[in-house]
Protein backbone atom coordinates (compact mmCIF):
# COMPACT_ATOMS: atom_id res chain seq x y z
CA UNK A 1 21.49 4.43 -22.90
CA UNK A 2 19.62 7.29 -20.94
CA UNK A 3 21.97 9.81 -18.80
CA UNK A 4 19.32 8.18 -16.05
CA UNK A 5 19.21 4.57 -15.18
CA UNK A 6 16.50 3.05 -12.45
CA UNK A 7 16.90 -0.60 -11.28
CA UNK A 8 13.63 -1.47 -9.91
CA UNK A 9 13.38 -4.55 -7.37
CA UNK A 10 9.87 -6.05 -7.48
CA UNK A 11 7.79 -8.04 -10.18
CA UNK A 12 4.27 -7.95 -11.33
CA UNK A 13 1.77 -5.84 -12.97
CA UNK A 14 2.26 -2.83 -10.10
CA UNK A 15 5.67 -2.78 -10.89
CA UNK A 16 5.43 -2.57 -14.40
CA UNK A 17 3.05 0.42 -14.27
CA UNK A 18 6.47 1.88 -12.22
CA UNK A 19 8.88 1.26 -15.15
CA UNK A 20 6.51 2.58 -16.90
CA UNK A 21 6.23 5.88 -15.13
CA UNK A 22 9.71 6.07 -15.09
CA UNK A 23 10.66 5.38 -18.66
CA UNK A 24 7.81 8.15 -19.63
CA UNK A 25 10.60 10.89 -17.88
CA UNK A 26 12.92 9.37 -19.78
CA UNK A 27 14.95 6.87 -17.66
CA UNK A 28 16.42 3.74 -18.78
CA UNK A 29 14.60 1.18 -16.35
CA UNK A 30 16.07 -2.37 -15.43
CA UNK A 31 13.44 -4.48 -14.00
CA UNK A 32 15.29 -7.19 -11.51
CA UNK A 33 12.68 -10.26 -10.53
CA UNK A 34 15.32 -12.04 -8.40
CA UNK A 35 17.56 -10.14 -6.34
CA UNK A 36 19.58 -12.69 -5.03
CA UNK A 37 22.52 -11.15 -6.94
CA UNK A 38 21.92 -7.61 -7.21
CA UNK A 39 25.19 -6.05 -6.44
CA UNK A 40 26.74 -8.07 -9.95
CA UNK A 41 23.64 -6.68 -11.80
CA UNK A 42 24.88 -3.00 -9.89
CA UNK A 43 28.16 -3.50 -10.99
CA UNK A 44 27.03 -4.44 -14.92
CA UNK A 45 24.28 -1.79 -15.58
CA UNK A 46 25.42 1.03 -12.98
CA UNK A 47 22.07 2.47 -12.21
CA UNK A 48 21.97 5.56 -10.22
CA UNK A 49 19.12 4.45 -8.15
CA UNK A 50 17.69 1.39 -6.83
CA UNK A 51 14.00 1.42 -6.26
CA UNK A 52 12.42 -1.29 -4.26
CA UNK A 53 8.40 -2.22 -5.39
CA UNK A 54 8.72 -5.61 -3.20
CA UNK A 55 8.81 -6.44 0.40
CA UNK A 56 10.29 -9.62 0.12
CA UNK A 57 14.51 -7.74 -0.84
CA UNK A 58 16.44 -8.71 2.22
CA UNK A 59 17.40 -5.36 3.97
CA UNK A 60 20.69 -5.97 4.16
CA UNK A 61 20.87 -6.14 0.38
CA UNK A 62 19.94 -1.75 0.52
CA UNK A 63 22.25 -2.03 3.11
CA UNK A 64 25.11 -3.05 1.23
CA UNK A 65 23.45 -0.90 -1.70
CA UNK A 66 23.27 1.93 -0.14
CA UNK A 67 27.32 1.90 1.48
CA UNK A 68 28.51 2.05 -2.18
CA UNK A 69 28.22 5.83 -2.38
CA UNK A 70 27.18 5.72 -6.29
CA UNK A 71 23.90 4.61 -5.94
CA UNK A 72 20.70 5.88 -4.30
CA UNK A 73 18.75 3.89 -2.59
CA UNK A 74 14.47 3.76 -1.90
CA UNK A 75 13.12 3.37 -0.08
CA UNK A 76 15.88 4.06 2.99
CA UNK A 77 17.00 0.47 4.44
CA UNK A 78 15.62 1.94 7.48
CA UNK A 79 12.69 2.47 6.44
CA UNK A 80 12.19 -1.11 4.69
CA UNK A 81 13.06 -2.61 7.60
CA UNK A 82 10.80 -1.09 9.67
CA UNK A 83 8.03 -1.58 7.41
CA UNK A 84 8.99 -5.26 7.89
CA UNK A 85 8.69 -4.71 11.75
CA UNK A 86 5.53 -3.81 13.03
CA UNK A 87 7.00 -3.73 16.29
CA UNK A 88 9.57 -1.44 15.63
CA UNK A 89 7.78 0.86 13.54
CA UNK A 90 4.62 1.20 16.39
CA UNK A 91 7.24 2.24 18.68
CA UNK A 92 8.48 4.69 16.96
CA UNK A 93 5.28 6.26 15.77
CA UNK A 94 4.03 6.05 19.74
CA UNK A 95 7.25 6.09 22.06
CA UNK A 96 9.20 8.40 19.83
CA UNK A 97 7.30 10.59 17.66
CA UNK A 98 4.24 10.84 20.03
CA UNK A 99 1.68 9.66 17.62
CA UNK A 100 -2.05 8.71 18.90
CA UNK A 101 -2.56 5.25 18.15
CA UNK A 102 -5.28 2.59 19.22
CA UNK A 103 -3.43 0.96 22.71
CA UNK A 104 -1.30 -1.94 21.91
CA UNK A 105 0.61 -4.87 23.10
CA UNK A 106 3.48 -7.26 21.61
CA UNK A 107 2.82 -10.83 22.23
CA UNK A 108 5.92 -13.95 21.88
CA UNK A 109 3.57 -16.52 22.86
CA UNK A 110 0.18 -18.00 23.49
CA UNK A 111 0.34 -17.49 26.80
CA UNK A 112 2.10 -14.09 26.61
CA UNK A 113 -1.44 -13.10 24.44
CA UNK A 114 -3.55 -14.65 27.17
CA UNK A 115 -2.41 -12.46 29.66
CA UNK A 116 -2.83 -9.80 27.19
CA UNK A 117 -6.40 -10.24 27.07
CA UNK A 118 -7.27 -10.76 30.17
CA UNK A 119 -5.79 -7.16 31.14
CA UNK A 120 -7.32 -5.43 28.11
CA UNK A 121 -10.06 -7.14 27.90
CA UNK A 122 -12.19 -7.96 24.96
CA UNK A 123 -12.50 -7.76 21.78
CA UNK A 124 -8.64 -7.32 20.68
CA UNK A 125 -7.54 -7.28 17.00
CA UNK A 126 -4.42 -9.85 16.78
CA UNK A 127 -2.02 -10.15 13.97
CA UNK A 128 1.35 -10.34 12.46
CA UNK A 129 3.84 -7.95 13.26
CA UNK A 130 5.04 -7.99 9.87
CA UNK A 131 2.46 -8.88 7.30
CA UNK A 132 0.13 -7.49 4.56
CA UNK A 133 -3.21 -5.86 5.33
CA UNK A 134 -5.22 -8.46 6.65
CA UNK A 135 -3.12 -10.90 6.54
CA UNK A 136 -3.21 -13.28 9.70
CA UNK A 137 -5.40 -11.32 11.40
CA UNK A 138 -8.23 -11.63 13.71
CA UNK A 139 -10.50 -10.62 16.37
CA UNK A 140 -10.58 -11.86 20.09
CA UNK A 141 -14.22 -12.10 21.26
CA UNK A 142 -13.66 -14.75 24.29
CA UNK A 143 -10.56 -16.59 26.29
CA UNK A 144 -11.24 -19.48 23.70
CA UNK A 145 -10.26 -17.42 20.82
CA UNK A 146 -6.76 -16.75 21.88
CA UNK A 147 -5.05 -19.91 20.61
CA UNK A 148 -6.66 -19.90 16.81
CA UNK A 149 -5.42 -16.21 17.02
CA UNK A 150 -1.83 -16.93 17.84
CA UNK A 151 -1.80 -19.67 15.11
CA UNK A 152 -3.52 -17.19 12.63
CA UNK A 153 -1.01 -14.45 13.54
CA UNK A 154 2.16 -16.67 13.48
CA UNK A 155 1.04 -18.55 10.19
CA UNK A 156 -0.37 -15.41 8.17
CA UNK A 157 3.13 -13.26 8.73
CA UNK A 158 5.63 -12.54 6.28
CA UNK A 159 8.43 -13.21 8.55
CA UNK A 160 8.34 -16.14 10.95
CA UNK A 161 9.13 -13.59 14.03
CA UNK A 162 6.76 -15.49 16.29
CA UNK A 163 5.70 -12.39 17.90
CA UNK A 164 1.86 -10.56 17.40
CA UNK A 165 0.54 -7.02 18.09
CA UNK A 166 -3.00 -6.93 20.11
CA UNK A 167 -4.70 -4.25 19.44
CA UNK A 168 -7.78 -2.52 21.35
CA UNK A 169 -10.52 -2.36 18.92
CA UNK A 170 -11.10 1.42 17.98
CA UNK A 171 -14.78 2.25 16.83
CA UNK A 172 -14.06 4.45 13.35
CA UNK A 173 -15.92 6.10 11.33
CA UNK A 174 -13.53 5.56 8.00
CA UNK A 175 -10.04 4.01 7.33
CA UNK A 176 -8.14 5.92 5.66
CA UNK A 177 -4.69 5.84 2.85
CA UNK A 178 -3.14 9.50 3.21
CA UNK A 179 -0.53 9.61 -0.02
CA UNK A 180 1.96 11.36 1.19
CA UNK A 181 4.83 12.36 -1.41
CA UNK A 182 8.54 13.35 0.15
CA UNK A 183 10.52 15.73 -1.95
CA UNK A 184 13.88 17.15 -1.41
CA UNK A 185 15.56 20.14 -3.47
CA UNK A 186 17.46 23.48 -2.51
CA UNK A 187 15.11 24.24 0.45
CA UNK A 188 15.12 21.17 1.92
CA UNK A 189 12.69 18.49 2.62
CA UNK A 190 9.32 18.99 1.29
CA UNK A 191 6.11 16.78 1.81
CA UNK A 192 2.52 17.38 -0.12
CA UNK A 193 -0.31 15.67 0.28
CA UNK A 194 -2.95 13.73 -1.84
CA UNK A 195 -6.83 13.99 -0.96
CA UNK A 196 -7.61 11.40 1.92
CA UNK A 197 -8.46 7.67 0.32
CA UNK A 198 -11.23 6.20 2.32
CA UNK A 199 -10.79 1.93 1.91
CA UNK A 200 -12.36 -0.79 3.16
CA UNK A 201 -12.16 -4.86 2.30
CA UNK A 202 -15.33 -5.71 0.94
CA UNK A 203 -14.47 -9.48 0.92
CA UNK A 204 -11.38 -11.53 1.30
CA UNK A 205 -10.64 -11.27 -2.35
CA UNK A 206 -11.58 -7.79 -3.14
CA UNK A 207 -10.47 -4.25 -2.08
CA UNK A 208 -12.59 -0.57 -2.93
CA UNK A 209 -10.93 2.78 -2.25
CA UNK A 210 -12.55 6.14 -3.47
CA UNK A 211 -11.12 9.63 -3.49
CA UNK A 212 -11.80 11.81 -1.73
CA UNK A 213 -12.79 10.73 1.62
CA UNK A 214 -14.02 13.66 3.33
CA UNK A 215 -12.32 14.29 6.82
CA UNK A 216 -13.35 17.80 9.01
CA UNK A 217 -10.80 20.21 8.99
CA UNK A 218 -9.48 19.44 12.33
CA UNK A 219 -9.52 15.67 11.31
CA UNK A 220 -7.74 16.58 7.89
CA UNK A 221 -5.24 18.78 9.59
CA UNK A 222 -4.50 15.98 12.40
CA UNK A 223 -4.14 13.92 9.60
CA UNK A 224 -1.49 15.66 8.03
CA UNK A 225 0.21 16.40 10.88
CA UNK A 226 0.57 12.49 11.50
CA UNK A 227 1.83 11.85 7.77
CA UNK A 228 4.39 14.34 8.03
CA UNK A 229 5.71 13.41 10.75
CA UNK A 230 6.07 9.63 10.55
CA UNK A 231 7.24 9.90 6.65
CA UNK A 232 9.84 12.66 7.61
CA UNK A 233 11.50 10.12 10.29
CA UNK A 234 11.52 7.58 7.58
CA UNK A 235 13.02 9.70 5.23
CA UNK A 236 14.34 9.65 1.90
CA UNK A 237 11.74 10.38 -1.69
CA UNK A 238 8.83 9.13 -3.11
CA UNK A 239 5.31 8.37 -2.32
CA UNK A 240 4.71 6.84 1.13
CA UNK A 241 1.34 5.32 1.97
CA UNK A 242 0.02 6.45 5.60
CA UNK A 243 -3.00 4.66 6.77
CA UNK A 244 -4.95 6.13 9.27
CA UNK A 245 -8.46 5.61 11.57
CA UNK A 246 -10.70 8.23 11.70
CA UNK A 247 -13.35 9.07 13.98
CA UNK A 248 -15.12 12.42 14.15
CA UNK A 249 -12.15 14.83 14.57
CA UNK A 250 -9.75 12.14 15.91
CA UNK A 251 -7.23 10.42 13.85
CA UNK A 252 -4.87 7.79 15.18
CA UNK A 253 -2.00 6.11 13.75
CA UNK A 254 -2.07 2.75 11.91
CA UNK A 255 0.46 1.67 9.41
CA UNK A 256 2.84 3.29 6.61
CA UNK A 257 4.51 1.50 3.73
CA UNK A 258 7.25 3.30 1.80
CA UNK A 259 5.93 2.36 -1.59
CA UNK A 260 2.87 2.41 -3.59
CA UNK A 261 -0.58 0.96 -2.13
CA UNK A 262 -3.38 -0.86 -4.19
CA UNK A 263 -6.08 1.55 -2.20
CA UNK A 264 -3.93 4.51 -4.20
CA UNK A 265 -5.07 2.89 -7.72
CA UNK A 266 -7.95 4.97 -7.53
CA UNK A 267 -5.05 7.74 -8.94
CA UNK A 268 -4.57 6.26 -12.24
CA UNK A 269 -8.21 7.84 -12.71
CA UNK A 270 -8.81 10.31 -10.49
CA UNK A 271 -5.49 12.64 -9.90
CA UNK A 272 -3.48 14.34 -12.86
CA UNK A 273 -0.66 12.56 -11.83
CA UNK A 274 -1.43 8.98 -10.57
CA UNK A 275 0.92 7.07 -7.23
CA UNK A 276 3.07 5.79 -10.43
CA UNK A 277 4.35 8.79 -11.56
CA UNK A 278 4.78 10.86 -8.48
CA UNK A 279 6.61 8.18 -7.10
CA UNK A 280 8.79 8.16 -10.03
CA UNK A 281 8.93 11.83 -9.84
CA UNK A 282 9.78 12.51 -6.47
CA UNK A 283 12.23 9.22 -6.92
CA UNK A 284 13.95 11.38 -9.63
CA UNK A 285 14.06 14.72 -7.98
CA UNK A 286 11.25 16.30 -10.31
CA UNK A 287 8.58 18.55 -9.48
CA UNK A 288 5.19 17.03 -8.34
CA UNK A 289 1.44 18.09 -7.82
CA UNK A 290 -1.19 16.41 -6.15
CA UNK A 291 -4.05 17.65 -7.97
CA UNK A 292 -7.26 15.75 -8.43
CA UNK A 293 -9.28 16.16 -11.17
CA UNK A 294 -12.01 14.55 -10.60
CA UNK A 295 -14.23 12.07 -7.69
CA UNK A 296 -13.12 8.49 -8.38
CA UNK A 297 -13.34 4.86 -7.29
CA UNK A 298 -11.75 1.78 -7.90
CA UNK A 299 -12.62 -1.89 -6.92
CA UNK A 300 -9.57 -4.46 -6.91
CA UNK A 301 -10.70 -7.90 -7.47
CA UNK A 302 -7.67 -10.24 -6.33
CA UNK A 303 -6.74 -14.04 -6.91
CA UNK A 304 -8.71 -15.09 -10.09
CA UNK A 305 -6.86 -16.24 -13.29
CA UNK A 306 -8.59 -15.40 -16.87
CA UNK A 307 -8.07 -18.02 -18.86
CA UNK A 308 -11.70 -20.16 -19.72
CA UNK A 309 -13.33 -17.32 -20.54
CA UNK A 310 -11.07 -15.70 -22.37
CA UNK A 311 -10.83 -18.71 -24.40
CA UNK A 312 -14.34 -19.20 -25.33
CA UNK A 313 -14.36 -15.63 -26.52
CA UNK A 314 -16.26 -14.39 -23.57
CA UNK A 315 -13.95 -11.73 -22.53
CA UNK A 316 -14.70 -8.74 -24.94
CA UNK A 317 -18.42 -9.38 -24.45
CA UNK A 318 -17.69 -8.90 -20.17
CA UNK A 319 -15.19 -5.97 -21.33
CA UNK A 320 -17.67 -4.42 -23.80
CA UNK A 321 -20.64 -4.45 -20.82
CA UNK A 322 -18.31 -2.90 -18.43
CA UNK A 323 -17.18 0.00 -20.20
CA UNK A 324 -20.26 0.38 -20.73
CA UNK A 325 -20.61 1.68 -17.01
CA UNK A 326 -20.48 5.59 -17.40
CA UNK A 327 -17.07 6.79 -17.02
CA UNK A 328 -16.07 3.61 -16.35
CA UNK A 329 -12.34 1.97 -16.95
CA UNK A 330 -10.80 -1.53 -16.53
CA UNK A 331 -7.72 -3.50 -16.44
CA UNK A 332 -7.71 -6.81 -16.92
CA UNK A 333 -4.70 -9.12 -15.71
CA UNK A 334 -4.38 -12.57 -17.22
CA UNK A 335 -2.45 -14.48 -14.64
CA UNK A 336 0.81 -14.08 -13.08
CA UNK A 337 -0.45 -11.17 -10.66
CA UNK A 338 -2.85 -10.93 -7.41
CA UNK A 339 -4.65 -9.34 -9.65
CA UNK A 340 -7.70 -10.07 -11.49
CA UNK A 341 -8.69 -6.61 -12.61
CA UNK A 342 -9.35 -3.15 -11.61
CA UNK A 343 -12.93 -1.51 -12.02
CA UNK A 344 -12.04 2.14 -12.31
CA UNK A 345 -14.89 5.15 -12.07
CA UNK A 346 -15.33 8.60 -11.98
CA UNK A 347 -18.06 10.77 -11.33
CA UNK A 348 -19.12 14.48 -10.11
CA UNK A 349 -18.65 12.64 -6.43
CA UNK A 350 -17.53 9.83 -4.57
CA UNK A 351 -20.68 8.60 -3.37
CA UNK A 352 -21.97 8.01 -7.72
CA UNK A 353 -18.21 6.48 -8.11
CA UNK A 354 -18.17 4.01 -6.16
CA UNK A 355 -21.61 2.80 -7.50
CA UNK A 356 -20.49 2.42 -10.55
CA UNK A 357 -16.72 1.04 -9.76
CA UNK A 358 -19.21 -1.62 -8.07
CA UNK A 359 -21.49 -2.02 -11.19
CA UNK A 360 -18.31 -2.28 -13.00
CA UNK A 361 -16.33 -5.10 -10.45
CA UNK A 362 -19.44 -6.80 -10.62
CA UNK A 363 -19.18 -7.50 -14.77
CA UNK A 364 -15.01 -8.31 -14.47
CA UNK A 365 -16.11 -11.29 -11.60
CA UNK A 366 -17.30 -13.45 -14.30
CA UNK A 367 -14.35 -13.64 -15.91
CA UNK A 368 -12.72 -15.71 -12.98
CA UNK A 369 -12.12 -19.35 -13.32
CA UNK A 370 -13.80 -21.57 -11.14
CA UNK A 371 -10.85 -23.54 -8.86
């Protein structure tokens, strides 16, 4: 058995690109799907640390974890939890840290999100205060909109907290994933920085992120500034996902996930080292660069299953046409995952990458099975 042994918490395609990053530096990885009993799986393979790829590992389970001494623990309980807590985590970025955010308000009720909107006024951006991007989430035009909200919110969450942030609608130019990596070693703790991600949903079921996004230099450096600040509060190592709005030269606040991001797939292409490995990296104490090597795109198609097609024989024709995209890559999930497939691309800039990541997306959508 390696000197080095990681258990990872999560399931899925994403976290078995992890294990794989991880076993590539040579640690022994244990890959735990249900983590009901974790500390009798601690006590059997004595890992020395405990990685978390999920959001669904009760807290107090790093909690109790973390206490034992032997084992370290990421991300920090604190920092799960408050990526569970939109609440919590808002309040820190804009009561304690001082961070610029869009103006927002915490709603328990109906009512509560009535009176909400008829101080703020309209249109408001509702949802969960613990749920995935997207999730549950919608946008108050008129007083009659208010109650489908609050069901939206309250049904779409991962937690049933009954509460829901309202948000004033910001007018931005971009949204944007900062990777931010946190290192420690002799000096202290260290943060670097990958080039900005620009994202955007292009349809309930599909996601495109390119690299790099361009920002000004006094957005970039706001930017920055922001990530820093909100991942060195959260502490402990690895890759943290920041997620910004940008307009012009302002940045404000918006979310951050200690763990990997599906707009940060766009690394496996266009970085040296993609959000895999400096995760695992910075997770083992190992040296990390954030170099890019070249523009890149990728377009994640979620919920489709390939089975038909694959069956009939169709799937290495689709395959074949989309590699046939100039520097063009794919992955191709048959069931079991959110994903479908990723439609990777690079080119000599972002603009030509995302073109073809959409030519690309485009081929893979015919392998989904009709419902």
């Amino acid at each position: 058995m390696s000197e080095t042994t990681v258990m990872l918490l999560g399931a899925g395609d994403r976290t078995r690109e992890l294990a794989l990053a991880f076993g590539h530096l040579g640690a022994d990885v244990v890959t735990v799907d249900d983590h009901t009993d974790v500390q009798a799986l601690i006590d059997e393979k004595k890992p020395h640390f405990v990685v978390a790829d999920t959001e669904t590992v009760a807290t107090d389970v790093l909690v109790e974890v973390a206490g034992r001494g032997d084992v370290e623990v990421f991300p920090t309980p604190r920092a799960a939890r408050l990526s569970l807590d939109g609440e919590g985590l808002r309040r820190l970025a804009a009561d304690e840290l001082g961070l610029p955010t869009a103006p927002f308000w915490f709603a328990g009720s109906a009512d509560e999100l009535t009176a909400i909107a008829q101080h703020a006024g309209f249109p408001l951006v509702v949802k969960p205060v613990a749920a995935a991007p997207g999730e549950g989430e919608s946008v108050l035009l008129r007083p009659e909109d208010v109650e489908p909200a609050w069901r939206s919110a309250v049904a779409g969450g991962k937690l049933s907290l009954q509460r829901v942030i309202a948000e004033t609608v910001v007018e931005v130019d971009v949204e944007v994933t900062l990777l931010t990596v946190r290192t420690t070693g002799p000096s202290g703790p260290t943060v670097s920085f990958c080039e900005p991600i620009g994202h955007h949903q292009t349809t309930s079921d599909a996601l495109e992120s390119w690299q790099p996004q361009h920002l000004s230099p006094a957005a970039l450096d706001s930017a920055k500034s922001i990530a820093a600040r909100i991942v060195n509060s959260l502490g402990g190592r690895g890759v943290f996902a920041v997620e910004l709005l940008v307009r012009g030269d302002e940045v404000y606040f918006s979310d951050v996930r200690p763990r990997l991001h599906d707009s940060g797939l766009v690394t496996l292409r266009s970085q040296r080292l993609s959000q895999f490995e400096l995760h695992a990296r910075a997770v083992l104490g190992l040296p990390v660069d954030t170099i890019m090597i070249s523009p890149g795109a990728v377009e994640v198609t979620y919920a489709g299953d390939v089975g038909a097609a694959a069956d009939t024989g169709a799937l290495r024709s689709v395959v074949a046409e989309a590699l046939a995209v100039a520097e063009s890559d794919i992955r191709v999930f048959p069931g079991g995952t959110p994903w479908l497939g990723l439609s990777l691309a690079t080119a000599p800039d972002p603009i030509v990458a995302r073109d073809r990541a959409r030519r690309v997306a485009t081929v893979l959508r015919r392998l989904r099975v009709a419902e």
